[in-house]
Protein backbone atom coordinates (compact mmCIF):
# COMPACT_ATOMS: atom_id res chain seq x y z
CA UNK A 1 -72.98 42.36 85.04
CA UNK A 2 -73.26 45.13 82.22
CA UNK A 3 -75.40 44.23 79.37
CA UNK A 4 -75.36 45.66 75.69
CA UNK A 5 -76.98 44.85 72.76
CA UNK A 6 -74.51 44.80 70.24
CA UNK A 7 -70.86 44.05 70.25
CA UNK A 8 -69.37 45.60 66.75
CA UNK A 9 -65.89 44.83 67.25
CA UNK A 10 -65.17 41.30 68.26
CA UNK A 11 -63.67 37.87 67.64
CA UNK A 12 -64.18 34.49 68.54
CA UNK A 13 -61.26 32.82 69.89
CA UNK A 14 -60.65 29.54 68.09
CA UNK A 15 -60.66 26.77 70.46
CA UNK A 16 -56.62 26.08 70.09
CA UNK A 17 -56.11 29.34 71.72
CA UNK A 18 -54.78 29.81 75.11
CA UNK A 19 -57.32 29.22 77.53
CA UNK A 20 -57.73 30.76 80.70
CA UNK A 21 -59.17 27.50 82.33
CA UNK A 22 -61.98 25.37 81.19
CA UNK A 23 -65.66 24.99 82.72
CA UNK A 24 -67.95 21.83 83.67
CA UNK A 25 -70.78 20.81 85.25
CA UNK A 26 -71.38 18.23 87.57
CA UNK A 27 -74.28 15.33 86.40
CA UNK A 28 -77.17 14.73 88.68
CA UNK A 29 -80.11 13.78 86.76
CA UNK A 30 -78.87 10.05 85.76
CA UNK A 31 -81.06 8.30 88.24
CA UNK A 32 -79.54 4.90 89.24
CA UNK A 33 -76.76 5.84 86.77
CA UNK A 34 -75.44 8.94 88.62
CA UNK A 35 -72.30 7.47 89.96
CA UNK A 36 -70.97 6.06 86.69
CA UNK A 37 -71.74 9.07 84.59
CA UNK A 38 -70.21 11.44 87.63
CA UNK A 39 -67.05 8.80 87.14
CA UNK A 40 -66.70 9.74 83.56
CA UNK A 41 -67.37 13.44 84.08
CA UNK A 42 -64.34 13.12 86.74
CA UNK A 43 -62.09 11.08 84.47
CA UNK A 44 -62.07 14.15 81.75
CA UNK A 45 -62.11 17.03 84.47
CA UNK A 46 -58.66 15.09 85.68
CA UNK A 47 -57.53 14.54 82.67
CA UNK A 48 -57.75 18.22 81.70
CA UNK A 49 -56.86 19.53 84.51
CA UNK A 50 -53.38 18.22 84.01
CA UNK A 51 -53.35 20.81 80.98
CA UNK A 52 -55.26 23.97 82.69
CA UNK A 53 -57.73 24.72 85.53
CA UNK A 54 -60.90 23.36 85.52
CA UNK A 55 -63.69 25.24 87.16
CA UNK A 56 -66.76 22.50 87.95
CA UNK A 57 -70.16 23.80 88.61
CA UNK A 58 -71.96 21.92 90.78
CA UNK A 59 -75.37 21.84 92.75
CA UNK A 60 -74.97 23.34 96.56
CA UNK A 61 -76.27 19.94 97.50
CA UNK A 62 -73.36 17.77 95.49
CA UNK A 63 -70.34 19.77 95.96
CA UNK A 64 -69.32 17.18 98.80
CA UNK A 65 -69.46 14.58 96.39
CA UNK A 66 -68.27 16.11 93.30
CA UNK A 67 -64.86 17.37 95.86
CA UNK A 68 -64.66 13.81 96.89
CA UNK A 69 -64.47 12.22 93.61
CA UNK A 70 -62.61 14.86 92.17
CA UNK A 71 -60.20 15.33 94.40
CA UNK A 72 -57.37 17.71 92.84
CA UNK A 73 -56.31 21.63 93.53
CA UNK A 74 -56.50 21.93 89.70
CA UNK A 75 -60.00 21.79 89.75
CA UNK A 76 -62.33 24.55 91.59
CA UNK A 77 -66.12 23.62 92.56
CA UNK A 78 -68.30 26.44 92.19
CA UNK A 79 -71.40 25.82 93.88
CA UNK A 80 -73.92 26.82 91.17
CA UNK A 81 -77.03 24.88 90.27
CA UNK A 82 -77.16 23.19 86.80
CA UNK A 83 -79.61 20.48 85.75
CA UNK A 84 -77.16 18.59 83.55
CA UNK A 85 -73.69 17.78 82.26
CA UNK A 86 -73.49 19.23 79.09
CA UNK A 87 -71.53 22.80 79.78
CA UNK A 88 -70.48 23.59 75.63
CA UNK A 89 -74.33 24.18 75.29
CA UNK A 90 -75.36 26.02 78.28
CA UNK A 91 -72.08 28.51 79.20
CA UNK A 92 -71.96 32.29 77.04
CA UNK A 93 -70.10 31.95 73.83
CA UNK A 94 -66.65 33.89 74.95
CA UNK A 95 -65.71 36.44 72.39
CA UNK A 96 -62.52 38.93 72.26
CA UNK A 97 -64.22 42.52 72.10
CA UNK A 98 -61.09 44.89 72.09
CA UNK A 99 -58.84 42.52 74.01
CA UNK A 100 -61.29 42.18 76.59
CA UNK A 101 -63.69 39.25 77.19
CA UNK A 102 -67.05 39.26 76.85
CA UNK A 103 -70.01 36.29 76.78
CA UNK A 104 -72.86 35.90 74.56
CA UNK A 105 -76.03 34.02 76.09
CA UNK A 106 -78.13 32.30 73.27
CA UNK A 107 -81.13 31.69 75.17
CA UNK A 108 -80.61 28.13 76.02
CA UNK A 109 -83.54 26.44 75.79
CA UNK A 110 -83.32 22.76 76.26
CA UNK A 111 -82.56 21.31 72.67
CA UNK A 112 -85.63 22.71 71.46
CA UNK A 113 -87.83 22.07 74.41
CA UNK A 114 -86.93 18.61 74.99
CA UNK A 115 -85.77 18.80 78.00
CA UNK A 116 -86.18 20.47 81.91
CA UNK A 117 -83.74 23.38 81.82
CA UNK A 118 -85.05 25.52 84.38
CA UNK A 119 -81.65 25.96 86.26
CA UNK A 120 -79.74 25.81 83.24
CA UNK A 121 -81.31 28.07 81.44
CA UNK A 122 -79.68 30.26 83.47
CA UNK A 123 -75.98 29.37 83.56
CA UNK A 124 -75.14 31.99 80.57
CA UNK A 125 -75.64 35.01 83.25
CA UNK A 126 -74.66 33.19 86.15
CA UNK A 127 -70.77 32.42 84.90
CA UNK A 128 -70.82 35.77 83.98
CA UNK A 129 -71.59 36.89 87.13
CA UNK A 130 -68.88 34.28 88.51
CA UNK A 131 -66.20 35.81 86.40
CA UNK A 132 -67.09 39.39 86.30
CA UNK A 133 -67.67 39.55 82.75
CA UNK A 134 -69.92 41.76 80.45
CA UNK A 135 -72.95 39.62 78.34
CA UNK A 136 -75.51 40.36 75.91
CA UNK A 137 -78.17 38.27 75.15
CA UNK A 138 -78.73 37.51 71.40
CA UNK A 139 -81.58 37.28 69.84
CA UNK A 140 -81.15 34.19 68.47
CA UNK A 141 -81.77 30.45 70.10
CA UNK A 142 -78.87 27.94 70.28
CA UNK A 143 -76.21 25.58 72.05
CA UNK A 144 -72.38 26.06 72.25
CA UNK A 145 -72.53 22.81 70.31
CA UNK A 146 -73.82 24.06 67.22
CA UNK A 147 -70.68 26.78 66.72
CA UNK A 148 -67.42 25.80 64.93
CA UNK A 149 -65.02 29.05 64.05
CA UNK A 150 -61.37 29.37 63.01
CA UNK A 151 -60.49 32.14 64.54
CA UNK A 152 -60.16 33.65 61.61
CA UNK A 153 -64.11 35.25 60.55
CA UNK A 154 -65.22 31.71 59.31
CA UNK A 155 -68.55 29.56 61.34
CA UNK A 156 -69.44 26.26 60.57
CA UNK A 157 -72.96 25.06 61.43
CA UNK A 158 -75.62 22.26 60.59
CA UNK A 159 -78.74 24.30 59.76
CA UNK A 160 -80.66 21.14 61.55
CA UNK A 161 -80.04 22.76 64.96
CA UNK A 162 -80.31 26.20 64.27
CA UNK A 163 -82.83 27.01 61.30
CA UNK A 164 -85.56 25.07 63.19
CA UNK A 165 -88.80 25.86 64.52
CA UNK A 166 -88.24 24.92 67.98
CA UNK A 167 -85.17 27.25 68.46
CA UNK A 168 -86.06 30.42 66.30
CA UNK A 169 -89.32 30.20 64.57
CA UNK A 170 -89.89 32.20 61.56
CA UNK A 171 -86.25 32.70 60.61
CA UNK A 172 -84.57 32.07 57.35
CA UNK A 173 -81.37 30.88 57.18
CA UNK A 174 -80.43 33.89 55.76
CA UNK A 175 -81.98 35.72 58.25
CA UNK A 176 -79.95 33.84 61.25
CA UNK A 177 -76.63 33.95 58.62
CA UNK A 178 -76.90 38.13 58.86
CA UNK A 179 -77.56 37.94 62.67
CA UNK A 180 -74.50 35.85 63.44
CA UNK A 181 -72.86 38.46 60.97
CA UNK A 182 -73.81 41.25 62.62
CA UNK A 183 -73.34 39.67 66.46
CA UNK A 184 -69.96 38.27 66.15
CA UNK A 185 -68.15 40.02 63.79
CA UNK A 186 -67.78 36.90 61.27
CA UNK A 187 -68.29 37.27 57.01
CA UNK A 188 -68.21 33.76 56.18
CA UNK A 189 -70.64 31.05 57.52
CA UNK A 190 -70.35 27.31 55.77
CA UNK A 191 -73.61 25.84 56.44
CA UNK A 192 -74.14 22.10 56.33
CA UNK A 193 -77.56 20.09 56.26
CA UNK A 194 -77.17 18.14 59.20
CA UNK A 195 -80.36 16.06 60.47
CA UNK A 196 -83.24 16.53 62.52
CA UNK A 197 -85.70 14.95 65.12
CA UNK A 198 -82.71 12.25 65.15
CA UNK A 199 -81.17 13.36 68.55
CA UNK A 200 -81.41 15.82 71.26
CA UNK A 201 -79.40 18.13 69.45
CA UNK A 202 -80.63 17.87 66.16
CA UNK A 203 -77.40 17.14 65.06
CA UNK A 204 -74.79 19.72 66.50
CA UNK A 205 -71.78 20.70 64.46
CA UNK A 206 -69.51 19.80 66.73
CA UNK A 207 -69.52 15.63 66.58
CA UNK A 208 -70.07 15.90 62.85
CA UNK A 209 -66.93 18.53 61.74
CA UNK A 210 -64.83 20.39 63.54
CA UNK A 211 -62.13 23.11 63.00
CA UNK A 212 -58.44 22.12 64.20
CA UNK A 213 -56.72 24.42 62.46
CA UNK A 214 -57.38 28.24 59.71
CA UNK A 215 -58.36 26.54 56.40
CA UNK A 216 -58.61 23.02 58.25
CA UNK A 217 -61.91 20.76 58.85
CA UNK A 218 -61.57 17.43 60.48
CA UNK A 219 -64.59 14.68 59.82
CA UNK A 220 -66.04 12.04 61.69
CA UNK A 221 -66.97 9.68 59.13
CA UNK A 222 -69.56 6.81 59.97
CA UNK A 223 -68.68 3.02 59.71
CA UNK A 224 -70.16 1.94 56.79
CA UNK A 225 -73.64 0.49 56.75
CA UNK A 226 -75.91 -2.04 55.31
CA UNK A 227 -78.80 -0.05 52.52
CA UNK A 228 -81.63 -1.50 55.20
CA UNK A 229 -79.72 -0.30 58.52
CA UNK A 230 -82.17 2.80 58.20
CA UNK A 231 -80.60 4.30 61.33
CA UNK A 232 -76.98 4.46 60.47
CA UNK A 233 -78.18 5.37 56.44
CA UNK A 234 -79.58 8.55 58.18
CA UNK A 235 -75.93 9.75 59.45
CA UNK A 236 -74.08 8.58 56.79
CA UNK A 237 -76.42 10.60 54.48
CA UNK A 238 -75.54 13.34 56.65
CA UNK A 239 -72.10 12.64 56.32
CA UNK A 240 -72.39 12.41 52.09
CA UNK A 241 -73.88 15.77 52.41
CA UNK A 242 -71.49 18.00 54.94
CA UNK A 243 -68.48 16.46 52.55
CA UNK A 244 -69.96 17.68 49.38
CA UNK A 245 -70.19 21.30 51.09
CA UNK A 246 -66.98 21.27 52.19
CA UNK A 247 -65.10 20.05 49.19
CA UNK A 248 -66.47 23.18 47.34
CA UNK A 249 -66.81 25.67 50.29
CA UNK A 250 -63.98 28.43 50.96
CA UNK A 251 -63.09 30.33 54.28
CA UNK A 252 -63.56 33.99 54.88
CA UNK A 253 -60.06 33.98 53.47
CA UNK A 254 -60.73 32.54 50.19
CA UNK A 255 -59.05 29.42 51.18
CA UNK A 256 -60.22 26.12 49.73
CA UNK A 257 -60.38 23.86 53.32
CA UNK A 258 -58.36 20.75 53.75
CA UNK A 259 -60.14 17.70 54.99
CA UNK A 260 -59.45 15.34 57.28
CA UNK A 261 -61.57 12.56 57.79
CA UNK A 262 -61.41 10.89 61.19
CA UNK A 263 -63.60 7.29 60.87
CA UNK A 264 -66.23 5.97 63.72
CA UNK A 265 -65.59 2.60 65.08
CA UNK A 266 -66.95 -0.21 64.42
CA UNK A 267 -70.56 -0.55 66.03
CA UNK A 268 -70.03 -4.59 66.90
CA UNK A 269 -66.40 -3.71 68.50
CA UNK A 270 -67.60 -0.93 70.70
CA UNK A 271 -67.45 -1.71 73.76
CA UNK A 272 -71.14 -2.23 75.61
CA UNK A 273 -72.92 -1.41 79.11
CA UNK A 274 -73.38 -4.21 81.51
CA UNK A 275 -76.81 -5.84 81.05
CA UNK A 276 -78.04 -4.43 84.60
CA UNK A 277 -77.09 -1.00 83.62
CA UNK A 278 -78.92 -1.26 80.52
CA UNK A 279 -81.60 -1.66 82.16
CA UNK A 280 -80.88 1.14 84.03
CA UNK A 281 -81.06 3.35 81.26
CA UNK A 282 -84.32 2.14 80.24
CA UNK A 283 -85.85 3.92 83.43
CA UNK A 284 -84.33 7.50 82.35
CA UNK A 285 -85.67 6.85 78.99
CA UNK A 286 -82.43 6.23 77.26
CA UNK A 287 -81.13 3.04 74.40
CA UNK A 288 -78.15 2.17 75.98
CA UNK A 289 -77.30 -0.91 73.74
CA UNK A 290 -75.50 1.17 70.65
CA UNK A 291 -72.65 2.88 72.21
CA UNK A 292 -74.53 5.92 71.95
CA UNK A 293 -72.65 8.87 70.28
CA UNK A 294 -69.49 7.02 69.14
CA UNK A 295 -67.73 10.16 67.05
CA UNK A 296 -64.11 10.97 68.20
CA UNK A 297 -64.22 14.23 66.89
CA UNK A 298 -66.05 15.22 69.51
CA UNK A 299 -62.66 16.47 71.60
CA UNK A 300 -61.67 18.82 73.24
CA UNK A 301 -58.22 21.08 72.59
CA UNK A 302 -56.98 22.12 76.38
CA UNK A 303 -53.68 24.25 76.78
CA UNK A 304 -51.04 21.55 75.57
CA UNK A 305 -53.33 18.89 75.37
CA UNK A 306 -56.12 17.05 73.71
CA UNK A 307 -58.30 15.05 75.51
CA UNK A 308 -60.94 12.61 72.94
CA UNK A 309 -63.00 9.71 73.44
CA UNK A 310 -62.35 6.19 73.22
CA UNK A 311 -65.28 3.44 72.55
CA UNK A 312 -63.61 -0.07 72.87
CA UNK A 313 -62.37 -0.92 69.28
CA UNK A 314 -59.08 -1.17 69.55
CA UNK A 315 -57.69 -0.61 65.94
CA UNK A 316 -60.24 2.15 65.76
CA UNK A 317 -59.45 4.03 69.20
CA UNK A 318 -55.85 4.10 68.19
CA UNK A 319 -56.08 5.00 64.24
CA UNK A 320 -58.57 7.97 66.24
CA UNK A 321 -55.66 8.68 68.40
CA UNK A 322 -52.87 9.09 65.64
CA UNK A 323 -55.01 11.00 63.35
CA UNK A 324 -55.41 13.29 65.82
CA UNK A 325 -52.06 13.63 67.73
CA UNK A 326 -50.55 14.03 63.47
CA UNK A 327 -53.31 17.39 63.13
CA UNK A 328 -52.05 18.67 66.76
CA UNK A 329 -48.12 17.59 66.74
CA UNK A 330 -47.63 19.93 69.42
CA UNK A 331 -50.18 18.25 72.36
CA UNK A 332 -50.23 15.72 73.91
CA UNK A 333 -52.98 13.39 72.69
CA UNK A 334 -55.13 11.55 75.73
CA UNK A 335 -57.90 8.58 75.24
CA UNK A 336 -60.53 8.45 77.67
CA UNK A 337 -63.36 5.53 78.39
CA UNK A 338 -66.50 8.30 78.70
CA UNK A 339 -69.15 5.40 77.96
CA UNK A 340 -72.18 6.63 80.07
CA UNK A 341 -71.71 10.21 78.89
CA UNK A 342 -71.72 8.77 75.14
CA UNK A 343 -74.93 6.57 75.91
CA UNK A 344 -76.18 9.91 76.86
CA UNK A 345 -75.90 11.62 73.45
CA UNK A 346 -73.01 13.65 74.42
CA UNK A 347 -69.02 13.00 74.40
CA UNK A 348 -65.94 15.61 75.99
CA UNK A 349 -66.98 18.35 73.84
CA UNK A 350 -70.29 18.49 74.52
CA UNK A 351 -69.38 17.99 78.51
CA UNK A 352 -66.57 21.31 78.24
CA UNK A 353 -66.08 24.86 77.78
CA UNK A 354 -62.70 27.29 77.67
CA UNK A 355 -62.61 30.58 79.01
CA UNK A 356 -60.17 32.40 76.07
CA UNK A 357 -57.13 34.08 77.57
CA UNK A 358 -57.32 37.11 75.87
């Protein structure tokens, strides 16, 4: 694989554009829970693969298993070892250098240290490798979760998971703001607060706000709260703050943006874990009894499709659904039950990656 250090003439495909086929990786590290998260991982990878290709890395010592619950020529296991599921964070960022495609690796480093990432720490160059692609390595320390763009010279990002010590130490925001200038070609980056020390992620961008469309931000908005529910005050405070940014910010086009708000369900309607697989996740070190992460705008656009999360409240799941299907009249919408993925921290975002047809 080449290597350079700077790419001056770029662009980030938005995600709406045509993809060439969309990358996963296959869960192992779920203990006594490995089946039911692999279920969910297989659920989406069908689902999308109805829409485009789907390309599932996957230990050398699973790929019998993943093939077996797979099961479908639309989706290709590439024996490649990964530690976890969560592909948006640990794949290149794909950019469009010149009509030819090129991959960014951001250093991956386990949310900050919190977790093993030995194998994929490496995944940036080794799907490079896979598809042939040049890479450079930026100096800079993120996830594929923490990017948002329109397409169109315009980020969005929570300064939580980026402007933080245990990513890139030392660095301003305005520092980090000039590098993501100078590495991708973008003018305009809308920065949000976001939260840390709360999550894995320190709050990534992508289950707060997301683009759908140029000049277009959809929301999740929490379910509202009682003042002492401390927890839920801390995202909904998080919430306040992204919508006062965005109801004053513009695009790199000068565009006010147009907000859609997409609300969360309701935390006693979401559907729970059985009691024995609670206790499950106690012995991986994981709360299992809130749903986990519960934000629908955590989807992800496919060629023709949309596939998004669904938690159990019915009224909720389906207002979710026709928000959605109304900002992408054009794809067809689909619902999925990812529960063990969600008490993970993590929803069908998180769990994907496109490869831009460019």
């Amino acid at each position: 694989m080449g290597q350079t250090t700077s790419t001056p003439n770029v662009q980030i495909p938005p995600e709406w554009d045509l993809h060439q086929s969309t990358f996963m990786s296959w869960p192992t590290g779920w203990g006594a829970l490995n089946n039911k998260v692999q279920s969910d991982i297989a659920r989406v990878a069908k689902t999308i693969s109805q829409f485009e290709p789907v390309h599932m890395l996957t230990p050398p010592s699973q790929v019998n298993q993943a093939k077996a619950m797979l099961g479908s020529d639309q989706i290709v296991i590439v024996p490649m070892p990964v530690d976890d599921l969560w592909a948006r964070d640990t794949l290149p960022l794909f950019l469009s250098d010149d009509k030819k495609l090129v991959g960014v690796k951001y250093n991956f480093n386990g949310w900050g240290g919190k977790q093993y990432h030995k194998n994929d720490g490496r995944v940036a160059s080794s799907v490079l490798d896979y598809l042939n692609l040049t890479g450079y390595r930026s100096e800079l320390v993120l996830e594929g979760g923490s990017i948002e763009t329109d397409g169109e010279g315009t980020l969005l990002m929570t300064e939580s998971s980026i402007v933080n010590k245990n990513r890139n130490p030392g660095m301003s925001r305005d520092e980090i703001d000039q590098v993501f200038k100078d590495e991708l070609g973008v003018s305009k980056i809308i920065w949000v607060k976001g939260v840390k020390d709360h999550d894995i992620t320190d709050s990534h961008i992508d289950s707060l706000a997301r683009f759908v469309a140029p000049g277009v931000v959809m929301v999740s908005r929490p379910f509202p709260a009682p003042a002492d529910d401390k927890e839920s005050q801390v995202w909904i405070g998080q919430y306040n703050q992204a919508m006062s940014v965005l109801k004053q910010a513009t695009d790199a086009k000068g565009r006010r943006l147009k907000i859609i708000e997409l609300p969360e369900p309701n935390p006693e309607k979401v559907r729970q874990l059985p009691a024995s697989d609670i206790k499950l996740c106690k012995k991986i070190g994981l709360d299992c009894k809130n749903g986990g992460l519960t934000s629908y705008v955590n989807f992800y656009i496919a060629n023709g499709g949309i596939a998004m999360p669904e938690f159990g409240d019915i009224e909720a799941d389906k207002n979710a659904h026709d928000i959605v299907q109304k900002a992408f009249p054009n794809r067809k919408v689909v619902s999925i039950n990812i529960d063990y993925v969600a008490v993970g921290g993590g929803g069908i975002h998180c769990a994907t990656h496109e490869v831009p047809r460019v």
